[in-house]
Protein backbone atom coordinates (compact mmCIF):
# COMPACT_ATOMS: atom_id res chain seq x y z
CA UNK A 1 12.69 19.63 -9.56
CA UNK A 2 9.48 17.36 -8.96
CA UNK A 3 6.30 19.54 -8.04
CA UNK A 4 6.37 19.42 -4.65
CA UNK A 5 2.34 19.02 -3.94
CA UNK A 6 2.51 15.59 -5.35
CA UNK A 7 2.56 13.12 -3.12
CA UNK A 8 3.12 9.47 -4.46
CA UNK A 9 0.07 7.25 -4.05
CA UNK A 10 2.32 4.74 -1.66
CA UNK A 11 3.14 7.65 0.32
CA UNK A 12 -0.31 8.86 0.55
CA UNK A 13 -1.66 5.42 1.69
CA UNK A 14 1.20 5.33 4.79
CA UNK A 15 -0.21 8.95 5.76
CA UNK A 16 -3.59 7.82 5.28
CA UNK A 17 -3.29 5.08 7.44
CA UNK A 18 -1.27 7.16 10.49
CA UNK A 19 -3.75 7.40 13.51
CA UNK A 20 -3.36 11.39 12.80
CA UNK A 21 -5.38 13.93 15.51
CA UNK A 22 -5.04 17.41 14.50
CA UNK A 23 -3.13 18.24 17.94
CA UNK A 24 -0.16 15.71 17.58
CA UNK A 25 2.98 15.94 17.77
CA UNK A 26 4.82 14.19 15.14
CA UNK A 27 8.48 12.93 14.22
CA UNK A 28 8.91 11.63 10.84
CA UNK A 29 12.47 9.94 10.46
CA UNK A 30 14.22 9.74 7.25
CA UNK A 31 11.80 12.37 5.56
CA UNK A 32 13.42 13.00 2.08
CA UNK A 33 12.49 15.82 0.13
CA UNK A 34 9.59 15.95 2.52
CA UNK A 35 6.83 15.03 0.17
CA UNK A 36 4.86 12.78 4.02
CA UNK A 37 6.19 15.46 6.42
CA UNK A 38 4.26 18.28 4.16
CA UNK A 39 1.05 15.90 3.90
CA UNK A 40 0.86 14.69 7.77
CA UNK A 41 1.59 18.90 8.12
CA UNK A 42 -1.56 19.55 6.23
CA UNK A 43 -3.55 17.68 8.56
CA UNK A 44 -2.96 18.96 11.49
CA UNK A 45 -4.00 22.59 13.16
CA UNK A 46 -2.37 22.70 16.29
CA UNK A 47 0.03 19.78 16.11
CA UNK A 48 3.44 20.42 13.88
CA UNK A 49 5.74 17.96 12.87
CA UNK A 50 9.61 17.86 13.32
CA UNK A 51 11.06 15.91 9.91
CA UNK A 52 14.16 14.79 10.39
CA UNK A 53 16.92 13.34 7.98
CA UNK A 54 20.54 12.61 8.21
CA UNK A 55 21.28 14.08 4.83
CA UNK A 56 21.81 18.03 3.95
CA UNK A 57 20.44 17.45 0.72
CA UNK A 58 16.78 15.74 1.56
CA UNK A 59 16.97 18.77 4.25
CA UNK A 60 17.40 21.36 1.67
CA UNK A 61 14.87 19.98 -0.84
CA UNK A 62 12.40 19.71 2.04
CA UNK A 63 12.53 23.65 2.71
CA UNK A 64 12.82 24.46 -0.74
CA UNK A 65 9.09 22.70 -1.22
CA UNK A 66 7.27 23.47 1.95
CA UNK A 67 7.73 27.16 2.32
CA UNK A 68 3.58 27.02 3.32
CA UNK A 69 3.94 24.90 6.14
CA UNK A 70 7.56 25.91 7.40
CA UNK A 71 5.54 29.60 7.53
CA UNK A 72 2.50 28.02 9.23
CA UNK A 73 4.65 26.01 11.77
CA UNK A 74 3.21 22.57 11.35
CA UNK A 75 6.53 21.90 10.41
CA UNK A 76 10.16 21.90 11.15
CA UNK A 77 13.14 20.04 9.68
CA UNK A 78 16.45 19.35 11.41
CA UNK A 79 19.42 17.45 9.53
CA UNK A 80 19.96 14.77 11.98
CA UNK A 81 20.13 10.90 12.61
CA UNK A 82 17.76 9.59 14.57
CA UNK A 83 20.55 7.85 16.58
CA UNK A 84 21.79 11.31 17.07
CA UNK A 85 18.41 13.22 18.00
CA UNK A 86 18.03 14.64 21.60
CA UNK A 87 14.80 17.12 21.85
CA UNK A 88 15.61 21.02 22.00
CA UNK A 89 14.77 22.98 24.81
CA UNK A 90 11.73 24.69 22.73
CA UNK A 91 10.50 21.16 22.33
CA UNK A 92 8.06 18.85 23.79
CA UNK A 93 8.11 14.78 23.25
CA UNK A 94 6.21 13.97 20.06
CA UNK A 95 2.84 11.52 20.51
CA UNK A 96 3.01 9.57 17.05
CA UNK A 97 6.47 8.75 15.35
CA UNK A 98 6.58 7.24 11.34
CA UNK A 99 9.90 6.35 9.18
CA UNK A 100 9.48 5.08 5.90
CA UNK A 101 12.48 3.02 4.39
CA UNK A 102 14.78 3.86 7.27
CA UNK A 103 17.14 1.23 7.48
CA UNK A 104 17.83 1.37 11.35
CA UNK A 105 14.35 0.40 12.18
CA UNK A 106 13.70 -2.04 9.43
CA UNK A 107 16.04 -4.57 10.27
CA UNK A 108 18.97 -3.85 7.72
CA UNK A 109 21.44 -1.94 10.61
CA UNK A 110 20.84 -4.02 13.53
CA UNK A 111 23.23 -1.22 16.05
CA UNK A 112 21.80 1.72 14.49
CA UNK A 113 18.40 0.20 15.15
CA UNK A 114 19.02 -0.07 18.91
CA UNK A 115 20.72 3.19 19.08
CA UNK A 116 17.65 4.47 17.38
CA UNK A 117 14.99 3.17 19.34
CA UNK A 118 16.76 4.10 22.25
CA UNK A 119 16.47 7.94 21.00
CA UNK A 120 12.53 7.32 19.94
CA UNK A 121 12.15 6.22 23.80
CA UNK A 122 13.92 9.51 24.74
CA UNK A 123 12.47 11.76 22.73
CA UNK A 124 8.92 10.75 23.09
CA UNK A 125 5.43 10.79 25.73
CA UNK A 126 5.34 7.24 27.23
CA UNK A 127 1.99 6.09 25.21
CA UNK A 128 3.88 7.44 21.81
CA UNK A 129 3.00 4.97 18.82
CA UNK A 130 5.63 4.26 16.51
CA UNK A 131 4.84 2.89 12.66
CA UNK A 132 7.17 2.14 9.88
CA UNK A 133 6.71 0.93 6.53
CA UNK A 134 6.13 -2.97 5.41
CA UNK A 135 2.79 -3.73 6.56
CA UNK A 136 -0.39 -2.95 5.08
CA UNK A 137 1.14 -0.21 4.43
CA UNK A 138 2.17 0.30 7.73
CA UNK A 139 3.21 -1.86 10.71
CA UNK A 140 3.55 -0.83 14.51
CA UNK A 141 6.54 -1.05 16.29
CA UNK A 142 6.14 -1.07 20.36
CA UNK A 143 8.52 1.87 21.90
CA UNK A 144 10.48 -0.06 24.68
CA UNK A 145 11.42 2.35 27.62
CA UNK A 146 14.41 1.32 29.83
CA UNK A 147 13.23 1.03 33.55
């Protein structure tokens, strides 16, 4: 299994590049084995973030390589689409919201893509700032709220 403190230097430019405060709450979409989630953890002291995948494995790996921050709860993970993800009663809506190769938000699964913005909406504070990969290295996406 890779080590799970190394963090790819593409990855470490898109959390470089997040607007991070150390009180934020964060959703990261599509998280993997969690290599981001444990890096945008580590910067943060009173913020956590909720990493959230659709697949049991990524899941799995994540919690098998981020026992420190699990502990420390800057982080959570919950095996879930994003089309899918309603906010538990323990939770509050997350400020800042990142997805990295996620095909419903970068163009490739047009339905999911609505479904999934309609969720972010739902799920978030109504200034909430939403990036995902393809820009330089990141691009904002506005977070349209149904009146």
């Amino acid at each position: 299994m890779p080590d799970a403190a190394v963090i790819s230097p593409r990855l470490a430019a898109i959390v470089a590049a997040l607007p991070l405060q150390p009180h934020l709450r964060v959703l990261e979409i599509g998280c993997g084995p969690g290599a981001a989630a444990r890096a945008i953890a580590d910067r943060l002291s009173t913020g956590h973030v909720l990493a959230i995948d659709r697949s049991d494995a990524a899941i799995r790996l994540l919690r098998a390589g981020s026992a420190e921050q699990l502990a420390s709860g800057r982080l959570r993970a919950r095996r879930v689409a994003i089309e899918d993800l309603t906010l538990a009663d323990d939770e509050e809506p997350f400020d800042l919201v990142v997805a990295i190769r996620v095909g419903a938000l970068d163009g490739r699964h047009p339905r999911a893509g609505a479904r999934a913005m309609d969720r972010i909406a739902a799920v978030t504070h109504p200034h909430a700032r939403l990036f995902v990969d393809g820009g330089q290295p990141l691009r904002e996406l506005p977070v349209h709220r149904r009146t």
